[in-house]
C-alpha atoms as a PDB file:
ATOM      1  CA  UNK A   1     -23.171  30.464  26.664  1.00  0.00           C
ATOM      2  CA  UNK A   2     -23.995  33.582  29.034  1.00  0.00           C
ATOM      3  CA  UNK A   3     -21.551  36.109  29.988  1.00  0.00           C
ATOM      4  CA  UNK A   4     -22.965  38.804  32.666  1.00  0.00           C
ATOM      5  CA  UNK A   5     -21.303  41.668  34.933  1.00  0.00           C
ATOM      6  CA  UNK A   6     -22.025  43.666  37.189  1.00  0.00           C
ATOM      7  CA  UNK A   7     -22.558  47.921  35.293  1.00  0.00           C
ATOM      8  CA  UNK A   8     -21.420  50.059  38.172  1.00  0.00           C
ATOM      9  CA  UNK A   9     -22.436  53.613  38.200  1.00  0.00           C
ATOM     10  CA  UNK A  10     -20.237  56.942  38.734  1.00  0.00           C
ATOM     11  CA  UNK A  11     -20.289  59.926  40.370  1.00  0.00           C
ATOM     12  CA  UNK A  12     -18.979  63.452  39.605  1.00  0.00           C
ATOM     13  CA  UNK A  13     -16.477  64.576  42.390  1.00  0.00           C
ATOM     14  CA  UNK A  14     -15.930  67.904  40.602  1.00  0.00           C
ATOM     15  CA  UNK A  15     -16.956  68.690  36.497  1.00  0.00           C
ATOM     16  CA  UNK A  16     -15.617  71.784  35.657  1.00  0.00           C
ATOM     17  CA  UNK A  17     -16.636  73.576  31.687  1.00  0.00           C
ATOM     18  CA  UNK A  18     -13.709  74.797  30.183  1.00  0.00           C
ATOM     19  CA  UNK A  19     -15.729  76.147  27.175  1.00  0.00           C
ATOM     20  CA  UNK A  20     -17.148  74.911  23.720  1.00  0.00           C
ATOM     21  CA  UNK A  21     -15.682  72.924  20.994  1.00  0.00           C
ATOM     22  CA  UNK A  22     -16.020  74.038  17.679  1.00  0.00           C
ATOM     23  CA  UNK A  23     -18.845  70.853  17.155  1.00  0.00           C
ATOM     24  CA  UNK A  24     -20.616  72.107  20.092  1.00  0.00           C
ATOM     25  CA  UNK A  25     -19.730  70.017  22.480  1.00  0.00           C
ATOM     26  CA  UNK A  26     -18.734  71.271  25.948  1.00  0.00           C
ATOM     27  CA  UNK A  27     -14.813  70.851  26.932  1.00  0.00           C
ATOM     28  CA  UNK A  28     -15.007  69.460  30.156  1.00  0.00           C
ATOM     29  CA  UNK A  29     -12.041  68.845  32.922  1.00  0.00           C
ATOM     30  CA  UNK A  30     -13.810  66.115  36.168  1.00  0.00           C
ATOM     31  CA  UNK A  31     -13.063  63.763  38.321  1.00  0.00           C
ATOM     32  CA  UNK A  32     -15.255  60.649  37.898  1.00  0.00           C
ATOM     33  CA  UNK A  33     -15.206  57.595  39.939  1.00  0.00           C
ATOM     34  CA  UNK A  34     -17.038  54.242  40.089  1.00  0.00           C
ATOM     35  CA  UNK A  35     -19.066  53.207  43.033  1.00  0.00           C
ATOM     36  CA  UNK A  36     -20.638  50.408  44.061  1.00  0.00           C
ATOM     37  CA  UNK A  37     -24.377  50.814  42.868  1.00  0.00           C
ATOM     38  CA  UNK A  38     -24.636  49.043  39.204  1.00  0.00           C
ATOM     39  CA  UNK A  39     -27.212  47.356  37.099  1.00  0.00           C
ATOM     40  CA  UNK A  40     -26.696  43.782  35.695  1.00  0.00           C
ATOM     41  CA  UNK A  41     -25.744  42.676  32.309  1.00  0.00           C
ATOM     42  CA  UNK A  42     -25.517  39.393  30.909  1.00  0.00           C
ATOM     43  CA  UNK A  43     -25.396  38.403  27.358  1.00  0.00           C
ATOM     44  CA  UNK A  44     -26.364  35.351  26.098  1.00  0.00           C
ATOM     45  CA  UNK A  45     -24.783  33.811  22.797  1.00  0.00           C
ATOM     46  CA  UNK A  46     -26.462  32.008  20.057  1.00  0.00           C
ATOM     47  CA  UNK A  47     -26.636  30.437  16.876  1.00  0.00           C
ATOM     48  CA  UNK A  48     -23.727  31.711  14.278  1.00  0.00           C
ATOM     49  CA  UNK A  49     -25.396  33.935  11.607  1.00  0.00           C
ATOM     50  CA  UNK A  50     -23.603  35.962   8.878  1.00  0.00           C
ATOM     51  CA  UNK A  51     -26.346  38.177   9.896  1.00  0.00           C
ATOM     52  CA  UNK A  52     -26.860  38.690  13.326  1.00  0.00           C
ATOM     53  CA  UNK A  53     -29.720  39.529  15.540  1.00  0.00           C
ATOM     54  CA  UNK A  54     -29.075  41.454  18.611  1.00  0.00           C
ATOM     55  CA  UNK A  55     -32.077  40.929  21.176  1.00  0.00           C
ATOM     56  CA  UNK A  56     -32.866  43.226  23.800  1.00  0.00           C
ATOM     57  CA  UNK A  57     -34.469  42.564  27.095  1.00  0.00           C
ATOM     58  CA  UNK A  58     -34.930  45.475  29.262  1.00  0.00           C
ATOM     59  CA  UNK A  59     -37.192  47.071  31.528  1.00  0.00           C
ATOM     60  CA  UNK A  60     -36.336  50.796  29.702  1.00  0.00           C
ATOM     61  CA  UNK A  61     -39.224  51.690  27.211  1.00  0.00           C
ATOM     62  CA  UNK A  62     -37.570  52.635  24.272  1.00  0.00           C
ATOM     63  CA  UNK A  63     -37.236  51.027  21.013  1.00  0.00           C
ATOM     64  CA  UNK A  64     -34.056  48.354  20.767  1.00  0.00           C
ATOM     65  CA  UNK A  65     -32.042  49.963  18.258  1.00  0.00           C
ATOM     66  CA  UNK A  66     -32.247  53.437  20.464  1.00  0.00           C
ATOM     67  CA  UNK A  67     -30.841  51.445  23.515  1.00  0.00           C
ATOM     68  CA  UNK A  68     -27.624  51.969  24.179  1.00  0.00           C
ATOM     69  CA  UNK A  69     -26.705  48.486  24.685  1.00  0.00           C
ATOM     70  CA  UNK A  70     -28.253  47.613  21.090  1.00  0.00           C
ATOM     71  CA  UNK A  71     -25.477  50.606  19.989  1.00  0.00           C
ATOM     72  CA  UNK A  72     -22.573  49.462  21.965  1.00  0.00           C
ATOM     73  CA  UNK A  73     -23.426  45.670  20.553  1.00  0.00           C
ATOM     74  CA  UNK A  74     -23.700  47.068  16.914  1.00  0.00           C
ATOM     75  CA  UNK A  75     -20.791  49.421  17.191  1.00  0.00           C
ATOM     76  CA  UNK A  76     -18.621  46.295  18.156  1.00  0.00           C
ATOM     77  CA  UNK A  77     -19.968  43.794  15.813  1.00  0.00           C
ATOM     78  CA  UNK A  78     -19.507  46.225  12.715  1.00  0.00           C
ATOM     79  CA  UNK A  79     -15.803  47.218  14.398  1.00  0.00           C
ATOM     80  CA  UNK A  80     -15.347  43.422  14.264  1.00  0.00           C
ATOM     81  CA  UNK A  81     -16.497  42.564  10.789  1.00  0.00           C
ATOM     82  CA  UNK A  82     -14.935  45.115   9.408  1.00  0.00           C
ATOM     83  CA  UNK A  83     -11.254  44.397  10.629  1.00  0.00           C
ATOM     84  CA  UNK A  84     -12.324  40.546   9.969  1.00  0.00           C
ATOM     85  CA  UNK A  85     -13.900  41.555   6.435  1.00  0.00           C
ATOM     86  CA  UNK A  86     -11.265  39.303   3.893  1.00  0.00           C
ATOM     87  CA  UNK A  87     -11.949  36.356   6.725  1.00  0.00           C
ATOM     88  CA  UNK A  88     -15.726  36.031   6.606  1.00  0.00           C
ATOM     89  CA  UNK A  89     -15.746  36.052   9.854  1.00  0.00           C
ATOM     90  CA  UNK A  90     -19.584  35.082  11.492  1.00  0.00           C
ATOM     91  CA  UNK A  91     -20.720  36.274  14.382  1.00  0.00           C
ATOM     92  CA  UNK A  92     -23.222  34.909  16.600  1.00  0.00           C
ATOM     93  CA  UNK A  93     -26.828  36.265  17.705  1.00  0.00           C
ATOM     94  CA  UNK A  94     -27.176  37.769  21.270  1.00  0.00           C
ATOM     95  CA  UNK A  95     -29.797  38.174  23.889  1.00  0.00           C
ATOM     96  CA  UNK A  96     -29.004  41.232  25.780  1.00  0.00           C
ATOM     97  CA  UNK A  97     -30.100  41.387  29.241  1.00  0.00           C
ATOM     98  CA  UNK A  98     -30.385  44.510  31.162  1.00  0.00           C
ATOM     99  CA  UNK A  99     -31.818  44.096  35.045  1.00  0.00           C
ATOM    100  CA  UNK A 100     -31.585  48.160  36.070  1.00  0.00           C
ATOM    101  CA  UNK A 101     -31.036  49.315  39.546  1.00  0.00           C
ATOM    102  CA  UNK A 102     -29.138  52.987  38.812  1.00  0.00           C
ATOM    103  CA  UNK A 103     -31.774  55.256  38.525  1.00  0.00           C
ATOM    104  CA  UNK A 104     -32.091  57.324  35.226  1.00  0.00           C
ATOM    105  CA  UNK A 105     -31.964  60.669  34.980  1.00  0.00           C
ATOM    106  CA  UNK A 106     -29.293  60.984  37.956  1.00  0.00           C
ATOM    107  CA  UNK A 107     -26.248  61.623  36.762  1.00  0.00           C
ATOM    108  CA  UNK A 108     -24.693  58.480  37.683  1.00  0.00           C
ATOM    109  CA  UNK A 109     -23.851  57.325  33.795  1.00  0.00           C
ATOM    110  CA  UNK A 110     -25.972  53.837  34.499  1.00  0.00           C
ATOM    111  CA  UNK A 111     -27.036  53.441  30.713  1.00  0.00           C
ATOM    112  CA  UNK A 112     -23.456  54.524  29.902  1.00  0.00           C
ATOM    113  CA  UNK A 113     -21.913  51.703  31.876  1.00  0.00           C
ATOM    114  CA  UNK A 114     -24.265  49.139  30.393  1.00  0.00           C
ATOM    115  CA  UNK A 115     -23.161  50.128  27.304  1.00  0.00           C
ATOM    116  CA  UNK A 116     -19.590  50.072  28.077  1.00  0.00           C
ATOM    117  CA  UNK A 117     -20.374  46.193  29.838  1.00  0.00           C
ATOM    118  CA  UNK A 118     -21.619  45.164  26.637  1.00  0.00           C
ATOM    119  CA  UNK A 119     -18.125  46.302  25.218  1.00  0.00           C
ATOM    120  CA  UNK A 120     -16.454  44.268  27.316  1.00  0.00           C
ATOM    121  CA  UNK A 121     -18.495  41.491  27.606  1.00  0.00           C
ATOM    122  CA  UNK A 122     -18.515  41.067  23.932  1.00  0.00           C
ATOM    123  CA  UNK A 123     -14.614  41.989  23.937  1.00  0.00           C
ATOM    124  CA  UNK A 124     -14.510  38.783  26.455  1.00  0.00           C
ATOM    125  CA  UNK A 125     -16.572  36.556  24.384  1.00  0.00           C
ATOM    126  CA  UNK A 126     -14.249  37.040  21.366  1.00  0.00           C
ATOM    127  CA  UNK A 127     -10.939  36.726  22.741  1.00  0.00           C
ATOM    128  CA  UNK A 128     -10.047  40.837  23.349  1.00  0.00           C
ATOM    129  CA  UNK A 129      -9.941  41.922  19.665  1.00  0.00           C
ATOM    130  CA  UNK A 130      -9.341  45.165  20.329  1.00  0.00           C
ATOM    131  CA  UNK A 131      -7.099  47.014  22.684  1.00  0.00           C
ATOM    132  CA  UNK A 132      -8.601  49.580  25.413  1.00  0.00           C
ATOM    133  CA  UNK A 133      -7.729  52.513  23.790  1.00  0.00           C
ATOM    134  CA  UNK A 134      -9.315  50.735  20.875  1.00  0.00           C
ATOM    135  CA  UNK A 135     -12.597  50.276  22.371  1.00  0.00           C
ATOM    136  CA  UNK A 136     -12.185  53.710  24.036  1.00  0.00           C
ATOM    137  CA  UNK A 137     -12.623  55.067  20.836  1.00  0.00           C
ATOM    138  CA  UNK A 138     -15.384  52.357  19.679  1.00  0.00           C
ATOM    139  CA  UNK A 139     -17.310  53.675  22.496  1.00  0.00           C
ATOM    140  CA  UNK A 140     -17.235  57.796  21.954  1.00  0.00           C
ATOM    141  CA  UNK A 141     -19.782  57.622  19.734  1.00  0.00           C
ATOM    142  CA  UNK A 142     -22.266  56.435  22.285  1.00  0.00           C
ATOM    143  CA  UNK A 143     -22.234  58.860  24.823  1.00  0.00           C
ATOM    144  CA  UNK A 144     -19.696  61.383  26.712  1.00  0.00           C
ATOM    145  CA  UNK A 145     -19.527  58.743  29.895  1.00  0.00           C
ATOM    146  CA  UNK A 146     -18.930  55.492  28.134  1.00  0.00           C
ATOM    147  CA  UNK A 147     -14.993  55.994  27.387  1.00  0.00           C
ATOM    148  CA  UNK A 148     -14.549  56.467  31.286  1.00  0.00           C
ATOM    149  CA  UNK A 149     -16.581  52.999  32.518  1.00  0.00           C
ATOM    150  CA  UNK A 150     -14.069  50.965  29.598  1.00  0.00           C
ATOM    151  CA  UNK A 151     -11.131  52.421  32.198  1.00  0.00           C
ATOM    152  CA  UNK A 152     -13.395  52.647  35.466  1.00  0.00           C
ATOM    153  CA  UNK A 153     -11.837  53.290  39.117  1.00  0.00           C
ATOM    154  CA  UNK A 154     -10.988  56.711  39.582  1.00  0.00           C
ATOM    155  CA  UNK A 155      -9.784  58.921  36.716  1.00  0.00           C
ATOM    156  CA  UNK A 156      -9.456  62.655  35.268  1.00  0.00           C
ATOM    157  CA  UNK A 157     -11.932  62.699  32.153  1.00  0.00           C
ATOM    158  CA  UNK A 158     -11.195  65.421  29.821  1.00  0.00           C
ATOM    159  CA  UNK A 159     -12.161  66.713  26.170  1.00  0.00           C
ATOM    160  CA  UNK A 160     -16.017  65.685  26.071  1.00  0.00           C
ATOM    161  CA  UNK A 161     -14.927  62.531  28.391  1.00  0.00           C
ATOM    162  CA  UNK A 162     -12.746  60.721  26.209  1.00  0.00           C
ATOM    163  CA  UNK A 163      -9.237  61.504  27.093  1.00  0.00           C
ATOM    164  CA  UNK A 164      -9.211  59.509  30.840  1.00  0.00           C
ATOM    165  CA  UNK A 165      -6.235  60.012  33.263  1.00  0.00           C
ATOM    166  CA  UNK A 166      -6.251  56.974  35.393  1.00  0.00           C
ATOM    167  CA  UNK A 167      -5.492  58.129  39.502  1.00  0.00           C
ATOM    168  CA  UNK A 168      -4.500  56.292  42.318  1.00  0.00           C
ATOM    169  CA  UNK A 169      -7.446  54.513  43.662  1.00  0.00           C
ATOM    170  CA  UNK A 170     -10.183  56.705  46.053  1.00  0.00           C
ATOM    171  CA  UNK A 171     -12.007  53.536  46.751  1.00  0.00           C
ATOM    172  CA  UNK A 172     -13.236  52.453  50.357  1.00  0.00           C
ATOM    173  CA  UNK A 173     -15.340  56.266  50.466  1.00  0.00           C
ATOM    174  CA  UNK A 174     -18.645  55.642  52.244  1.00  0.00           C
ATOM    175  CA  UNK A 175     -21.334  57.010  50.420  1.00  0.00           C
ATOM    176  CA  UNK A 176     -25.097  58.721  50.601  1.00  0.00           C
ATOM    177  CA  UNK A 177     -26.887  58.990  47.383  1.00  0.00           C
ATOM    178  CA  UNK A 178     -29.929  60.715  47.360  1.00  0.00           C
ATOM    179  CA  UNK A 179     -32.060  60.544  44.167  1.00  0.00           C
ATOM    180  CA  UNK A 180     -34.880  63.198  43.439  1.00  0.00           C
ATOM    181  CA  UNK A 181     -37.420  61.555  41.032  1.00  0.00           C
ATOM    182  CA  UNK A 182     -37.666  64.434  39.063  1.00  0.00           C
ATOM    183  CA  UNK A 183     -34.522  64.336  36.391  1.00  0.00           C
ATOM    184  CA  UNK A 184     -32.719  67.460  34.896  1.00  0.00           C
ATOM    185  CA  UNK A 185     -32.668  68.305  31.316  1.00  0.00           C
ATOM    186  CA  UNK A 186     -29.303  67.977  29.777  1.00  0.00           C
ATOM    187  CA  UNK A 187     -29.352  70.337  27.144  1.00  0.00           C
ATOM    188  CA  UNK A 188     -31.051  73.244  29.001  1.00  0.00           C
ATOM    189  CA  UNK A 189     -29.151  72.453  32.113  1.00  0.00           C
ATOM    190  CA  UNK A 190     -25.599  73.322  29.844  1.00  0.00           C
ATOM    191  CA  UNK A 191     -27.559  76.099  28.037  1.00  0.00           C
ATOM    192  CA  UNK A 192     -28.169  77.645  31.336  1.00  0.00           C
ATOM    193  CA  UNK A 193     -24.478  77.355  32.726  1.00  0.00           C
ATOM    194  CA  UNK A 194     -23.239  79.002  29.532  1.00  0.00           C
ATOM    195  CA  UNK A 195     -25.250  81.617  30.641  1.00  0.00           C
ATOM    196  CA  UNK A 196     -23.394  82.142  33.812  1.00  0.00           C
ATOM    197  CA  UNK A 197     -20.431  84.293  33.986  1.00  0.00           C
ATOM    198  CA  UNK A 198     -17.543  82.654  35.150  1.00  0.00           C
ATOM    199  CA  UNK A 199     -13.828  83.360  36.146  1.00  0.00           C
ATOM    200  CA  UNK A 200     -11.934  79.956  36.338  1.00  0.00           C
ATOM    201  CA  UNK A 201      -8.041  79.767  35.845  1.00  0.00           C
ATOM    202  CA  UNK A 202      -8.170  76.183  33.923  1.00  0.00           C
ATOM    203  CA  UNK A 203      -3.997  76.443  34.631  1.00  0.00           C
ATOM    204  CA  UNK A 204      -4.065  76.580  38.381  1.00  0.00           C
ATOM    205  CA  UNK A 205      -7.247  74.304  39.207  1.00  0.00           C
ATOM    206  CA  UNK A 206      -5.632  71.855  36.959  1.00  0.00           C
ATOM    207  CA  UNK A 207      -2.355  71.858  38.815  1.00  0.00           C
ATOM    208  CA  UNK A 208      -4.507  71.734  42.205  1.00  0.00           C
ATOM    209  CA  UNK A 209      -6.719  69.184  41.460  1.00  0.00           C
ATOM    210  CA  UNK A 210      -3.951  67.104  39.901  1.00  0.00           C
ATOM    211  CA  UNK A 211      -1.196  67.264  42.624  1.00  0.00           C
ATOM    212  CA  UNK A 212      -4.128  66.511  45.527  1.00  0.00           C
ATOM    213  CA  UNK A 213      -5.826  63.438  43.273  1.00  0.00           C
ATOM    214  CA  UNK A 214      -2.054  61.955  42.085  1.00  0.00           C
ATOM    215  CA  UNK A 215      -0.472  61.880  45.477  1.00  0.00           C
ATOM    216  CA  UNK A 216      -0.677  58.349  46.336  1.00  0.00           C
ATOM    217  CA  UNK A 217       0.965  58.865  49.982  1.00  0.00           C
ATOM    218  CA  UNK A 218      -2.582  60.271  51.018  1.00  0.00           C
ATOM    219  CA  UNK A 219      -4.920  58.394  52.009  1.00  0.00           C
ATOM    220  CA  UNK A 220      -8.559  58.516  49.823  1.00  0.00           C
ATOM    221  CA  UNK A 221     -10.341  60.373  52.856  1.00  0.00           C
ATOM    222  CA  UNK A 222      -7.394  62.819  52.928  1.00  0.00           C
ATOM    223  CA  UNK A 223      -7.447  63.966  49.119  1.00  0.00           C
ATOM    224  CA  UNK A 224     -10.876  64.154  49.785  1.00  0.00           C
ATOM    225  CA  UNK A 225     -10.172  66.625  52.694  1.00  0.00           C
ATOM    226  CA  UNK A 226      -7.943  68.255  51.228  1.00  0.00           C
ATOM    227  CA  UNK A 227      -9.498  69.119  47.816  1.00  0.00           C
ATOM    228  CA  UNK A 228     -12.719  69.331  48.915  1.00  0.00           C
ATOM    229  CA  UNK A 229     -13.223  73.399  49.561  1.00  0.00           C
ATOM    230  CA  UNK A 230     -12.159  73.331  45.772  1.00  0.00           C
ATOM    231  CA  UNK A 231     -14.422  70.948  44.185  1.00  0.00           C
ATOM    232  CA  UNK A 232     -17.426  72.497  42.289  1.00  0.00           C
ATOM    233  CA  UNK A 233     -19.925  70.651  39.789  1.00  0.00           C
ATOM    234  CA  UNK A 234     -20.012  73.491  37.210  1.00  0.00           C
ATOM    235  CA  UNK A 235     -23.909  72.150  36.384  1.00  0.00           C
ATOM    236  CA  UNK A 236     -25.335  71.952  39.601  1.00  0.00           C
ATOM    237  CA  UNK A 237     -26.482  75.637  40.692  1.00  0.00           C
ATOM    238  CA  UNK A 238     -28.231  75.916  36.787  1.00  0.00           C
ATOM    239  CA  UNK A 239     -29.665  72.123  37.599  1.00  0.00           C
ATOM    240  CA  UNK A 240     -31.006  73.548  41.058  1.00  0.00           C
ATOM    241  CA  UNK A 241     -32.523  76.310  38.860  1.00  0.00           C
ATOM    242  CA  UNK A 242     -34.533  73.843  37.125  1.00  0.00           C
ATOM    243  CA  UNK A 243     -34.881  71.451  39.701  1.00  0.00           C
ATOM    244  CA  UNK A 244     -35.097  73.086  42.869  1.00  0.00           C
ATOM    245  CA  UNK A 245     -35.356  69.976  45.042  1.00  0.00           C
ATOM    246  CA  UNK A 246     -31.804  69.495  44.354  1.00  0.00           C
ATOM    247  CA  UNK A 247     -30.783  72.714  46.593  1.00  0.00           C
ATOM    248  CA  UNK A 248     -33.417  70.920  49.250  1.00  0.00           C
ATOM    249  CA  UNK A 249     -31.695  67.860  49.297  1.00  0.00           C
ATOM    250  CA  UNK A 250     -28.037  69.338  49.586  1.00  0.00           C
ATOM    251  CA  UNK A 251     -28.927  71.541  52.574  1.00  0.00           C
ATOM    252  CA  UNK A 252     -30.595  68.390  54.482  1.00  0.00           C
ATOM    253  CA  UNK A 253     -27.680  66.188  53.929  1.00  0.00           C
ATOM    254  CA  UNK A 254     -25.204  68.940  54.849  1.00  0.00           C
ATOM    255  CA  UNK A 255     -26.781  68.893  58.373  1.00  0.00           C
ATOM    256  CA  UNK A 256     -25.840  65.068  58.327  1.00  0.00           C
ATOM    257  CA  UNK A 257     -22.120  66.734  58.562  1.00  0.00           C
ATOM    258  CA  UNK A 258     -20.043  64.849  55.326  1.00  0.00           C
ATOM    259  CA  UNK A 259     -17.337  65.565  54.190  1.00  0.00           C
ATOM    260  CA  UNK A 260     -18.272  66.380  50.923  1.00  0.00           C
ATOM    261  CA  UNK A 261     -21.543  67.238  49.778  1.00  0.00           C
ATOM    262  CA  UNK A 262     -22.515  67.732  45.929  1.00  0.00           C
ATOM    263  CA  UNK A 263     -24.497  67.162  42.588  1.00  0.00           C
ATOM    264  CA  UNK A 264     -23.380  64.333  40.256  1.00  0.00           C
ATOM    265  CA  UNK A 265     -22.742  64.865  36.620  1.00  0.00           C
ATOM    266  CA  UNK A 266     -25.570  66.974  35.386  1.00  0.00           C
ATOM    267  CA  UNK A 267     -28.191  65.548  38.086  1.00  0.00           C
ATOM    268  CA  UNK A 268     -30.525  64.989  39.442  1.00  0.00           C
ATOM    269  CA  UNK A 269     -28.948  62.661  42.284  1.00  0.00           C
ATOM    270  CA  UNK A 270     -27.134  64.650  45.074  1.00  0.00           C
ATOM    271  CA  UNK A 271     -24.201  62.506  46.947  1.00  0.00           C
ATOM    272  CA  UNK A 272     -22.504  62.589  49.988  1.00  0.00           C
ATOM    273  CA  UNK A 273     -19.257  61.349  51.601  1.00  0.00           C
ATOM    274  CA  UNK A 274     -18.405  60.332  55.373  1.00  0.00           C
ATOM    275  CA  UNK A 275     -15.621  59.940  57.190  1.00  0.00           C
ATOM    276  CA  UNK A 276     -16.616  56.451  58.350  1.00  0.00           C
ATOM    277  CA  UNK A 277     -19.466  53.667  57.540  1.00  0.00           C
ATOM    278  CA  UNK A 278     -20.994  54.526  60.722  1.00  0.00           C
ATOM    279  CA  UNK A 279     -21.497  58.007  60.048  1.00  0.00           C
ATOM    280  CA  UNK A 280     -22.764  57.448  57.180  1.00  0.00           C
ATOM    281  CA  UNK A 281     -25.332  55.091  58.176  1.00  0.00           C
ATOM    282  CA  UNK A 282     -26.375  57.494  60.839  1.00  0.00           C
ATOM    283  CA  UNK A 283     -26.956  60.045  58.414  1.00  0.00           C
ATOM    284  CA  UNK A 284     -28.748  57.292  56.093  1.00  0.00           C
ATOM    285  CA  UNK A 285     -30.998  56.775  59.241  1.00  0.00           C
ATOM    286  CA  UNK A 286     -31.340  60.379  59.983  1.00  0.00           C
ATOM    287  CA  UNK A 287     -31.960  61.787  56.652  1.00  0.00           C
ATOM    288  CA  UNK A 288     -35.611  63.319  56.706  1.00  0.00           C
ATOM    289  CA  UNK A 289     -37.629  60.939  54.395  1.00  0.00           C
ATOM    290  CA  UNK A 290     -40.616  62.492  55.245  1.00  0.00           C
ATOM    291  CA  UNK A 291     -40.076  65.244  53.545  1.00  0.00           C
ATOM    292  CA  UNK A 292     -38.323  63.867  50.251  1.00  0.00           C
ATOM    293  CA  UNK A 293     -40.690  60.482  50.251  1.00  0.00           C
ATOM    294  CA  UNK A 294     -40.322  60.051  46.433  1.00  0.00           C
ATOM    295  CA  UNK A 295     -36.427  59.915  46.674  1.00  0.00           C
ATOM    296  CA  UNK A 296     -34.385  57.032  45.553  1.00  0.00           C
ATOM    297  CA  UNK A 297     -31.963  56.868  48.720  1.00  0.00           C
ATOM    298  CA  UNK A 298     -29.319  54.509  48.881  1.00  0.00           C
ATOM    299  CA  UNK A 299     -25.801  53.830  51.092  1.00  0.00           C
ATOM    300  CA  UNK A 300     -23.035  52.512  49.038  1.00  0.00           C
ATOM    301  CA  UNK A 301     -19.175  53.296  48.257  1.00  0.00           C
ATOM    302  CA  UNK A 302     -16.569  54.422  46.097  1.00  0.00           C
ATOM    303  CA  UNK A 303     -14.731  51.758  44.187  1.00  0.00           C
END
């Protein structure tokens, strides 16, 4: 038997750093939502084995058990046995198949919502074992995005991503992605910010951002509007820092006129919403290639 779905990527419509957690991590407060780019997953199902294989196929070169679709796999099947432990349960060997389209090193969470496929896929397979708030916290452990593509659509993400706020849906947005092949380090990229001094009233932006994104009587293109002048990506002036194409690419595709203009996530990919498909295919059109001819550029939309 083969299950397979569709991994759709994310963007950033603001990521705001509310300071450090005492692991480390950075406390974050964003808006993420899915679009309609995604890579393909399928899994197919073997033999039963009180010991099983997981098989990866993928065109990433890393080793399988560093993939994060090997993890998400393993995380579930040792979730499983364990809860199953006093009934023997036996699991069956997988073939994990991973045809990539998101770009890496973007910002867009594409190995993060293979991994959280994999979840679900496998979740399918055996007969949703586990609750979403269940495999919310299953999934933590494998990176800051994953919690949010378990929930997907359009949420608040806060903590290190795993307390998600569902919102009503911003779907419909026409989009411009615009891909520089050269990625952004994570780690310096949030070293840098920290360097930054910043004055941010986490109260008020919160109370903003919340009353714009929960009013369901606007339309998608209208909380857009009307949050827009407030929406920052915390990471993207340090990511332009170390990346300078980034700045580049936002000031072509503001002379495309969106409506909103930004970095996702901690980059590299810059996107860019229009107030109508033909807009934004006439800024698809018009965008300069010439002068950014090793960028991944794509038209796609919010989901």
């Amino acid at each position: 038997m083969i299950l397979s779905s569709k991994a759709n990527a994310k963007i950033n419509l603001f990521l705001k750093i509310c300071g450090l957690l005492p692991e480390g991590y950075h406390r974050l407060y964003m808006l993420m939502q899915e679009i309609s780019l995604g890579d393909e997953i399928s899994i197919e199902f073997g033999e039963p084995n009180s010991n099983p294989i997981i098989n990866i196929v993928s065109q990433a070169d890393c080793p399988p058990e560093k993939d994060l679709c090997y993890r998400a796999a393993k995380a579930f099947y040792d979730e499983y046995s364990a809860r199953n432990a006093k009934e023997q349960c036996v699991l069956c060997d997988i073939t994990i198949t991973e045809n990539k389209v998101t770009p890496s090193q973007a910002g867009l969470g594409g190995g993060s919502s293979d991994a959280a496929t994999v979840l679900k896929l496998l979740s399918q397979y055996y007969n949703n074992p586990f609750s979403q708030e269940e495999l919310i916290e299953m999934s933590v452990g494998l990176g800051a995005d994953v919690p949010f593509f378990i929930v997907g659509g359009s949420a608040i993400c806060e903590g290190i991503g795993e307390v998600i706020t569902p919102l009503p849906s911003l779907k419909d947005l026409p989009l411009l992605l615009v891909k520089p092949a050269e990625g952004v380090p994570t780690g310096p990229c949030f070293k840098l910010s920290d360097s930054k001094n910043r004055t941010f009233d986490e109260d008020a932006y919160r109370s903003l951002m919340n009353g714009i994104f929960d009013d369901a009587n606007m339309s998608a293109m209208d909380r857009i509007k009307a949050a827009s002048s407030y929406m920052v990506n915390d990471l993207q002036d340090p990511a332009m820092e170390l990346v300078p194409v980034i700045g580049e690419v936002i000031t072509e595709l503001k002379k495309t006129a969106p409506v909103f203009c930004a970095m996702s996530g901690s980059g590299s990919c810059v996107f860019a919403i229009y107030d109508s498909v033909e807009n934004r295919d006439k800024a698809l059109n018009g965008f300069n290639k010439d002068a950014f001819p090793d960028c991944f550029i794509l038209g796609c939309q919010t989901l």
